[in-house]
N, C-alpha and C. Protein backbone atom coordinates (compact mmCIF):
# COMPACT_ATOMS: atom_id res chain seq x y z
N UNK A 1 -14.17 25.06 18.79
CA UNK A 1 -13.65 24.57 17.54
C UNK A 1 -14.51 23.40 17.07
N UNK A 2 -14.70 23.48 16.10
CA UNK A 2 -15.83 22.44 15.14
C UNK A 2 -14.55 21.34 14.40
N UNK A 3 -14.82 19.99 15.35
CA UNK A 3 -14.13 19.04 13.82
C UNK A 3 -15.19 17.99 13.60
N UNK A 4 -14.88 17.78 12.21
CA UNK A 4 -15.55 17.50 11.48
C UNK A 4 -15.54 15.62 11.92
N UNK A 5 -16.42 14.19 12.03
CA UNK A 5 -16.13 13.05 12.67
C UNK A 5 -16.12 12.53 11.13
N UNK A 6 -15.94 12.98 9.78
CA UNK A 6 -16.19 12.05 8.68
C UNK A 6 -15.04 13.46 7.63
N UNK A 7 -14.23 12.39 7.28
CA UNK A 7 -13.59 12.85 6.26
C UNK A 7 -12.71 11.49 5.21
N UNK A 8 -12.74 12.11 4.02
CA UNK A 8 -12.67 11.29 2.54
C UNK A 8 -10.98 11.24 2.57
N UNK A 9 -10.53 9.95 2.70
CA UNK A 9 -9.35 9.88 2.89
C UNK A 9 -9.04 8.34 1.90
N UNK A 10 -7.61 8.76 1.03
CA UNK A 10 -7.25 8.37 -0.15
C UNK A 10 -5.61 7.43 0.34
N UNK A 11 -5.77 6.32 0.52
CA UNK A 11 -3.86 6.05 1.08
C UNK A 11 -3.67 5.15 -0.21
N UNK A 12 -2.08 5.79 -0.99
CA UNK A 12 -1.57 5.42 -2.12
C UNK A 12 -0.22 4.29 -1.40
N UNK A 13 -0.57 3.53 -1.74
CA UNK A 13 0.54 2.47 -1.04
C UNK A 13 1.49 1.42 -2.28
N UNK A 14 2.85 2.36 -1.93
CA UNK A 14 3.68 2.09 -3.01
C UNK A 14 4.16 0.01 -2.21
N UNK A 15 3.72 -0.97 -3.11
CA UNK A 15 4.37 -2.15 -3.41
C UNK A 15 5.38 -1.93 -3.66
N UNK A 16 6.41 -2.67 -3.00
CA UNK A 16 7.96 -3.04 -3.51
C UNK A 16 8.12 -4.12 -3.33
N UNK A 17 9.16 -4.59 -4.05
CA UNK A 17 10.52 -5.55 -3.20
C UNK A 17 10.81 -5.55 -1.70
N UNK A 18 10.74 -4.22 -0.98
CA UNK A 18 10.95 -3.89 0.01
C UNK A 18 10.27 -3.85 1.20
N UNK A 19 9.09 -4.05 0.59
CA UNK A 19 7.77 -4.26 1.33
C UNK A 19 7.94 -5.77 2.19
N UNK A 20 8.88 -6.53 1.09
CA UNK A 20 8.53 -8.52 1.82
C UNK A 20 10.06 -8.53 2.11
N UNK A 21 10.82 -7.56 2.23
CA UNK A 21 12.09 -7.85 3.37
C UNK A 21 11.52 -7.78 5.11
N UNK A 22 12.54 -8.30 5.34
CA UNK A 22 12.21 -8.33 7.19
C UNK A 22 12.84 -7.09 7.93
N UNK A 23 12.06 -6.49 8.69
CA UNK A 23 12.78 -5.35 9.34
C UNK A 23 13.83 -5.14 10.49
N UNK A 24 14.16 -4.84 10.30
CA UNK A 24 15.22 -5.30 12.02
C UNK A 24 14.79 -5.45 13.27
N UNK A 25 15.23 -6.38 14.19
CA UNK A 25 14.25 -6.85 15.33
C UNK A 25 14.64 -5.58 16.07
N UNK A 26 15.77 -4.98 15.81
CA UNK A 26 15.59 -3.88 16.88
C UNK A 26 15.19 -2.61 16.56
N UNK A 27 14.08 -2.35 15.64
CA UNK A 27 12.92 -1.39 15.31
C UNK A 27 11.94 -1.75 16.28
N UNK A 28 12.26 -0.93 16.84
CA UNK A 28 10.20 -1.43 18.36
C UNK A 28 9.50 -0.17 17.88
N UNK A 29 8.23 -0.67 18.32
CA UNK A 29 7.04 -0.09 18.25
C UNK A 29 7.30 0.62 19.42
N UNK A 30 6.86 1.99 19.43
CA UNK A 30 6.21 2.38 21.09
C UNK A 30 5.35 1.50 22.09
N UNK A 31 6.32 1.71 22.66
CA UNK A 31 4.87 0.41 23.89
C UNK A 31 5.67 -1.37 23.89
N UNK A 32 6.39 -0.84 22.52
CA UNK A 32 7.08 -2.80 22.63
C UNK A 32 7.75 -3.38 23.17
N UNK A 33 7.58 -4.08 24.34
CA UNK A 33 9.13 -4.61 25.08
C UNK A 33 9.81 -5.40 24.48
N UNK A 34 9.47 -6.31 23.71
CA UNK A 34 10.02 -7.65 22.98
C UNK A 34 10.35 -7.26 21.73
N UNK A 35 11.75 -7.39 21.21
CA UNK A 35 12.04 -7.10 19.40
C UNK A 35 10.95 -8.04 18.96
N UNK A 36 11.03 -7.99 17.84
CA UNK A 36 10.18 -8.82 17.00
C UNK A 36 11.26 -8.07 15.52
N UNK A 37 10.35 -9.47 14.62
CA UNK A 37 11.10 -9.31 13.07
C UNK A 37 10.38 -9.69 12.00
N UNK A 38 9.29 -8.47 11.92
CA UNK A 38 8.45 -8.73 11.02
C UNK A 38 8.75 -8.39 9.40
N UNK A 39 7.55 -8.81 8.81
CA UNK A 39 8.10 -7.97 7.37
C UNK A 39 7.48 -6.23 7.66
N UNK A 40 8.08 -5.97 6.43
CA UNK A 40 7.38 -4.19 6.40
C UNK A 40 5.55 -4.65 6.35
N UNK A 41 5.33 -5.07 5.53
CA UNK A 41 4.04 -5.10 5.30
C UNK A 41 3.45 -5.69 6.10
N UNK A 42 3.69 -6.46 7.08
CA UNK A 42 2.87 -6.75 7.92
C UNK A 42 3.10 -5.47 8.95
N UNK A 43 4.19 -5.10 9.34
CA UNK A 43 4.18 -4.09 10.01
C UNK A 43 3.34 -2.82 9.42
N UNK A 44 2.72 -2.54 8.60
CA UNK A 44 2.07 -1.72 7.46
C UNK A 44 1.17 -1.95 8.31
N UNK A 45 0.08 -3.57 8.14
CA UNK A 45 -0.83 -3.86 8.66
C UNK A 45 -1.14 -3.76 9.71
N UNK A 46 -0.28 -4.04 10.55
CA UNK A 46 -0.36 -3.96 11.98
C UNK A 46 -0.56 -1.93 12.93
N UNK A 47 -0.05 -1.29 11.83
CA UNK A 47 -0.33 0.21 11.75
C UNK A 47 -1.73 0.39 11.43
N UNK A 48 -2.04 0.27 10.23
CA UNK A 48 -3.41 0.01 10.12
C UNK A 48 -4.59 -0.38 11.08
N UNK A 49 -4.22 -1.28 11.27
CA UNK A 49 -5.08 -1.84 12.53
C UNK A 49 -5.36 -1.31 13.50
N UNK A 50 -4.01 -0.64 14.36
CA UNK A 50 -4.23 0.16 15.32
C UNK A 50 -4.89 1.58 15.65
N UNK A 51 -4.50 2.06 14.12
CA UNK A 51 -5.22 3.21 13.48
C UNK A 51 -6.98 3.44 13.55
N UNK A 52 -7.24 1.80 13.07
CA UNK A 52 -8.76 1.39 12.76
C UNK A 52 -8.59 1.14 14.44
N UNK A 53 -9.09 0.91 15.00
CA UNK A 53 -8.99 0.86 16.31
C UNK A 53 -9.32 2.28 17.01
N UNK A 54 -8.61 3.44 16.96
CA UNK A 54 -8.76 4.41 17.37
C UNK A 54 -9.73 5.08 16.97
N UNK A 55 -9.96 5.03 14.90
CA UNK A 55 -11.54 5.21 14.30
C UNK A 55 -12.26 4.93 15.39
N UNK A 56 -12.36 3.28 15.24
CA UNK A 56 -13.54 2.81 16.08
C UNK A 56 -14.22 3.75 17.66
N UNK A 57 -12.82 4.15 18.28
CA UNK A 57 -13.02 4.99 19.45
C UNK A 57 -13.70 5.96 19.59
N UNK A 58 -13.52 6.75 18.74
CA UNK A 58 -13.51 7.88 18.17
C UNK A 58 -15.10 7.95 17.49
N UNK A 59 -15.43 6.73 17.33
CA UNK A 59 -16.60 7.03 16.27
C UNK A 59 -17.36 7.50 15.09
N UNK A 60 -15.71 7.70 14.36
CA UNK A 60 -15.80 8.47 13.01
C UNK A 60 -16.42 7.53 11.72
N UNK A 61 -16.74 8.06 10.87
CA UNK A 61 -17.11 7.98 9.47
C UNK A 61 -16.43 8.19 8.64
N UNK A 62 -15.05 7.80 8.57
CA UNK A 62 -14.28 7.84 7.21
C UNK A 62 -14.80 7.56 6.04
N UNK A 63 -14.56 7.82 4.82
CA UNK A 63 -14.77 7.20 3.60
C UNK A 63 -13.06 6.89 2.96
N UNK A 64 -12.72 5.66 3.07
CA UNK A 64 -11.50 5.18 2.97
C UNK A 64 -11.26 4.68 1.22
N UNK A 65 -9.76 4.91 0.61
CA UNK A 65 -9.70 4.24 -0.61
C UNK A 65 -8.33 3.82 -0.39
N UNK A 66 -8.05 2.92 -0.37
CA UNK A 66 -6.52 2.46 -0.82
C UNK A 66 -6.41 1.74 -1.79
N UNK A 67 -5.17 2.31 -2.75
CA UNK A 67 -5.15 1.90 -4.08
C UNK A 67 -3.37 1.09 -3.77
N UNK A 68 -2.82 0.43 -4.23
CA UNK A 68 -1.64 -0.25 -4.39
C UNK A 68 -1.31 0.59 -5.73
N UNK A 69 0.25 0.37 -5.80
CA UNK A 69 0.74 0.72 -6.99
C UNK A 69 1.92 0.39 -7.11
N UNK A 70 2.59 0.06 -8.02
CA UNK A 70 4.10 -0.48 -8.27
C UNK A 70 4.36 -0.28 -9.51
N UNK A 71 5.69 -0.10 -9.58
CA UNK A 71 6.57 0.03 -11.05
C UNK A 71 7.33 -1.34 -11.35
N UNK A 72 7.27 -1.83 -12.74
CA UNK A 72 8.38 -2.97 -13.27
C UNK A 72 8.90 -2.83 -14.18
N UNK A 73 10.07 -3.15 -13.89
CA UNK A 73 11.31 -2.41 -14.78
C UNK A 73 11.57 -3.78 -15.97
N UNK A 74 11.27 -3.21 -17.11
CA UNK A 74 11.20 -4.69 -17.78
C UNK A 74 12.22 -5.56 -18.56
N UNK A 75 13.28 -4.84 -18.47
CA UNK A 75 15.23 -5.64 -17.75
C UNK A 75 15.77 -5.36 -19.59
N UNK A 76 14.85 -4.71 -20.18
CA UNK A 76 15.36 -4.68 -21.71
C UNK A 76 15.76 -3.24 -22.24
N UNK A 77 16.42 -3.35 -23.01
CA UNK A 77 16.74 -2.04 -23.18
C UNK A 77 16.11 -1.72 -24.73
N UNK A 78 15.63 -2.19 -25.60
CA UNK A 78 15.40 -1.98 -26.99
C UNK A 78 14.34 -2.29 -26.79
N UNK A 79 13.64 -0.91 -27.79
CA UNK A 79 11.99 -0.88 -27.43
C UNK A 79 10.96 -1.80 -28.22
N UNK A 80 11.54 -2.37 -29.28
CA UNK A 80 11.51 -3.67 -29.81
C UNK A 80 11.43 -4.49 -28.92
N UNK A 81 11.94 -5.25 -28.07
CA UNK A 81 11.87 -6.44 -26.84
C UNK A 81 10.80 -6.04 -25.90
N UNK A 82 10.52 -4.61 -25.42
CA UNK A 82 9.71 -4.15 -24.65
C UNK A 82 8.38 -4.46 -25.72
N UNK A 83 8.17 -4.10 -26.55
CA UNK A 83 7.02 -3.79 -27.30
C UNK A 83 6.24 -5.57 -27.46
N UNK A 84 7.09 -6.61 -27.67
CA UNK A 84 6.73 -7.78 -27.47
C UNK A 84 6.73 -8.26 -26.44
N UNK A 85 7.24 -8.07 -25.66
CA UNK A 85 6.92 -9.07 -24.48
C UNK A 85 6.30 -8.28 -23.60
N UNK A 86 5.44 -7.28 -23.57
CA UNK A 86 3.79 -6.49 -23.11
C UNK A 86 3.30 -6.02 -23.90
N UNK A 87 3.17 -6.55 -25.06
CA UNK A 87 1.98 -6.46 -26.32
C UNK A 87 1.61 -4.59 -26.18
N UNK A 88 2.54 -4.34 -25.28
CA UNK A 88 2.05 -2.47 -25.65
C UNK A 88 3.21 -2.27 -26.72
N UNK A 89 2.34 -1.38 -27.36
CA UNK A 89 2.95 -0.28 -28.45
C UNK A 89 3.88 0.58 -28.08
N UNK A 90 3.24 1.62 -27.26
CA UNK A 90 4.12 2.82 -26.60
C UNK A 90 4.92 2.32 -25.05
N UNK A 91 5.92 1.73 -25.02
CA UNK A 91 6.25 1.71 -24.02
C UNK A 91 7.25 2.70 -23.07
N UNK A 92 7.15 2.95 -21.52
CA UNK A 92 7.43 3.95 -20.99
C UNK A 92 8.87 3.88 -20.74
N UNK A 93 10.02 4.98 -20.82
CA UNK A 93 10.79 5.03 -20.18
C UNK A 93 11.42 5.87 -19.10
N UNK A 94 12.39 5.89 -18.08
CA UNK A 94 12.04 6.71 -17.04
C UNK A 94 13.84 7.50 -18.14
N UNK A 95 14.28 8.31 -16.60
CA UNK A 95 15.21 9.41 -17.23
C UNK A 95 16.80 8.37 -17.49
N UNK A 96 16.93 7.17 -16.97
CA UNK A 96 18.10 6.48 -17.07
C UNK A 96 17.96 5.40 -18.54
N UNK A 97 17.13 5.79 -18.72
CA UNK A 97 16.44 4.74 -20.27
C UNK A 97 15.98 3.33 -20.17
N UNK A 98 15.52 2.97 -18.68
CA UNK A 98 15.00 1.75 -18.98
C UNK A 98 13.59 1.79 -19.14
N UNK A 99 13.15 0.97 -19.46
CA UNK A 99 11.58 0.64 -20.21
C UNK A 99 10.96 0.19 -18.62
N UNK A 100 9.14 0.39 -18.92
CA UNK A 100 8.80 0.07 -17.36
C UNK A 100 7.10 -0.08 -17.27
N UNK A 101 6.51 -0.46 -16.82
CA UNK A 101 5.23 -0.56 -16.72
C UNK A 101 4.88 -0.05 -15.41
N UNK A 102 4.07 0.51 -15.34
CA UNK A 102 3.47 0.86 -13.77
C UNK A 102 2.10 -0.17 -13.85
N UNK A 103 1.45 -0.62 -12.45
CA UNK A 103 0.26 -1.26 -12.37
C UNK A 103 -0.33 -0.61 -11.00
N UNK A 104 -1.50 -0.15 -10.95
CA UNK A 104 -2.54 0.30 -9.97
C UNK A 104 -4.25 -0.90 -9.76
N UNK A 105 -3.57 -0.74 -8.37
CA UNK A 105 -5.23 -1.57 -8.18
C UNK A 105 -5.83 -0.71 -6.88
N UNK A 106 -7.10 -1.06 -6.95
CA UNK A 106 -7.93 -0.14 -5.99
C UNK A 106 -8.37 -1.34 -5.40
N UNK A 107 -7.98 -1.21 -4.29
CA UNK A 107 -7.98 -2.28 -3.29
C UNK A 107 -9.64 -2.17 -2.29
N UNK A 108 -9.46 -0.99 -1.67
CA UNK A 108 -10.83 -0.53 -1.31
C UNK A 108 -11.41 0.76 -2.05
N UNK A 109 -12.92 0.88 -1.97
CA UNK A 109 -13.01 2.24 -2.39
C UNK A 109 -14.19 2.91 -1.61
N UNK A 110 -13.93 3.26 -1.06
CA UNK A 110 -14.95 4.90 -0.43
C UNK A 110 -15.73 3.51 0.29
N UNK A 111 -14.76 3.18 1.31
CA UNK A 111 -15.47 2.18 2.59
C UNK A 111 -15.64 3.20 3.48
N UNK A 112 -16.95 3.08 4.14
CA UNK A 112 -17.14 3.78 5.10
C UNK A 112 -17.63 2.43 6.56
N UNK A 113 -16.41 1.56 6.23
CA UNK A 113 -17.02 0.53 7.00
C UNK A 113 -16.99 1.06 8.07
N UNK A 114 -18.00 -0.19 9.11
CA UNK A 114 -18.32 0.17 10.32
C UNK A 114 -17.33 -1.16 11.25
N UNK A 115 -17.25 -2.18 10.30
CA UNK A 115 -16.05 -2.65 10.50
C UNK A 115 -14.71 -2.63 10.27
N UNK A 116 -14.14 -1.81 10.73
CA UNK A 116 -12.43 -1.77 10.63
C UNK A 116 -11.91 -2.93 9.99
N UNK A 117 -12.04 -4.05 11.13
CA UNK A 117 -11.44 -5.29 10.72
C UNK A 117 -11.79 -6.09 9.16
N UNK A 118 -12.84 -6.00 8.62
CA UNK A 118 -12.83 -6.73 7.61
C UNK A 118 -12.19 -5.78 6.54
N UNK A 119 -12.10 -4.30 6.56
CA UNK A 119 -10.82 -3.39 5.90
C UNK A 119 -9.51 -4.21 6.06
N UNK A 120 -8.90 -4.64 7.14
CA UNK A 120 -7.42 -4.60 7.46
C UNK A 120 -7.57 -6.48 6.68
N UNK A 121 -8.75 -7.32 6.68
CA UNK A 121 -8.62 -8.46 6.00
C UNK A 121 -8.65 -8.38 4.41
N UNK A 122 -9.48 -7.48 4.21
CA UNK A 122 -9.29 -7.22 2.73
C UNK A 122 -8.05 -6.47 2.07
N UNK A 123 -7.04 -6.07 2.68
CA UNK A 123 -6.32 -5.61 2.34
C UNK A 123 -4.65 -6.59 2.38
N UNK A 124 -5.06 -7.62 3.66
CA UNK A 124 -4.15 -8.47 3.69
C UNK A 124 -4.27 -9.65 2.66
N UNK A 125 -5.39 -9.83 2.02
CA UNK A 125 -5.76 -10.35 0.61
C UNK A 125 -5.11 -10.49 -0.36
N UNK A 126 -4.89 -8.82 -0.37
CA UNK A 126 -4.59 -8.44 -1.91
C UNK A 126 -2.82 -8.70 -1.68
C-alpha cells in the first residue's frame, strides 16, 4: 500500500463565546492523571500541538491552512439599525430574523512548515 507523506489540509475553526469558557476539570485527556481546567481553546491548542508532534515523527509535508470564522448577531431587529451601525447596505438574516455578520480570517496559509511550533504560536496570536 502506497501513502502518500504530504497532503493539503484545510482546518475551518469556528470562534465562539464558547471557545473562552472553561471546561470541566473532570474532562481528561488520555494519558491524564491530574484534572485540569482549561479553556476550550487552549485545549484546541494543546491538540494541535500534539498532532504537530506526531507530523514531526512521521516526517510529513503537510501544506496546512487554518482559517477562523465566527458569526455576530447584531442584537437589532430593523434593517434600518443594522444598515447603520455596519455601514453595509445588504444586511444578512438567518431563518429566526435576526440580522448578522459573519467574519473570516486566514490565519495560516499553505504552511508547509518544518516547524510545527511556530504554527501552534501563530495561531495562539490570533
Amino acid at each position: 500500500t502506497f501513502r502518500s507523506m504530504t497532503a493539503r489540509i484545510m482546518w475551518l475553526v469556528q470562534i465562539c463565546s464558547e471557545m473562552w469558557d472553561y471546561a470541566s476539570p473532570y474532562e481528561t485527556e488520555r494519558g491524564e492523571n491530574e484534572s485540569s481546567c482549561d479553556i476550550y481553546f487552549d485545549k484546541f491548542v494543546k491538540t494541535i500541538d500534539s498532532l504537530f508532534q506526531k507530523w514531526k515523527e512521521l516526517d510529513v509535508t503537510h501544506s496546512l491552512t487554518v482559517v477562523f470564522f465566527s458569526r455576530t448577531f447584531l442584537g437589532t431587529s430593523r434593517p434600518g439599525e443594522a444598515t447603520k451601525r455596519t455601514g453595509i447596505e445588504t444586511c444578512n438574516v438567518d431563518v429566526y430574523g435576526r440580522f448578522y455578520e459573519d467574519h473570516f480570517k486566514t490565519v495560516i496559509e499553505n504552511d508547509r512548515s518544518c516547524s510545527w511550533d511556530s504554527v501552534v504560536r501563530k495561531i495562539k496570536a490570533e
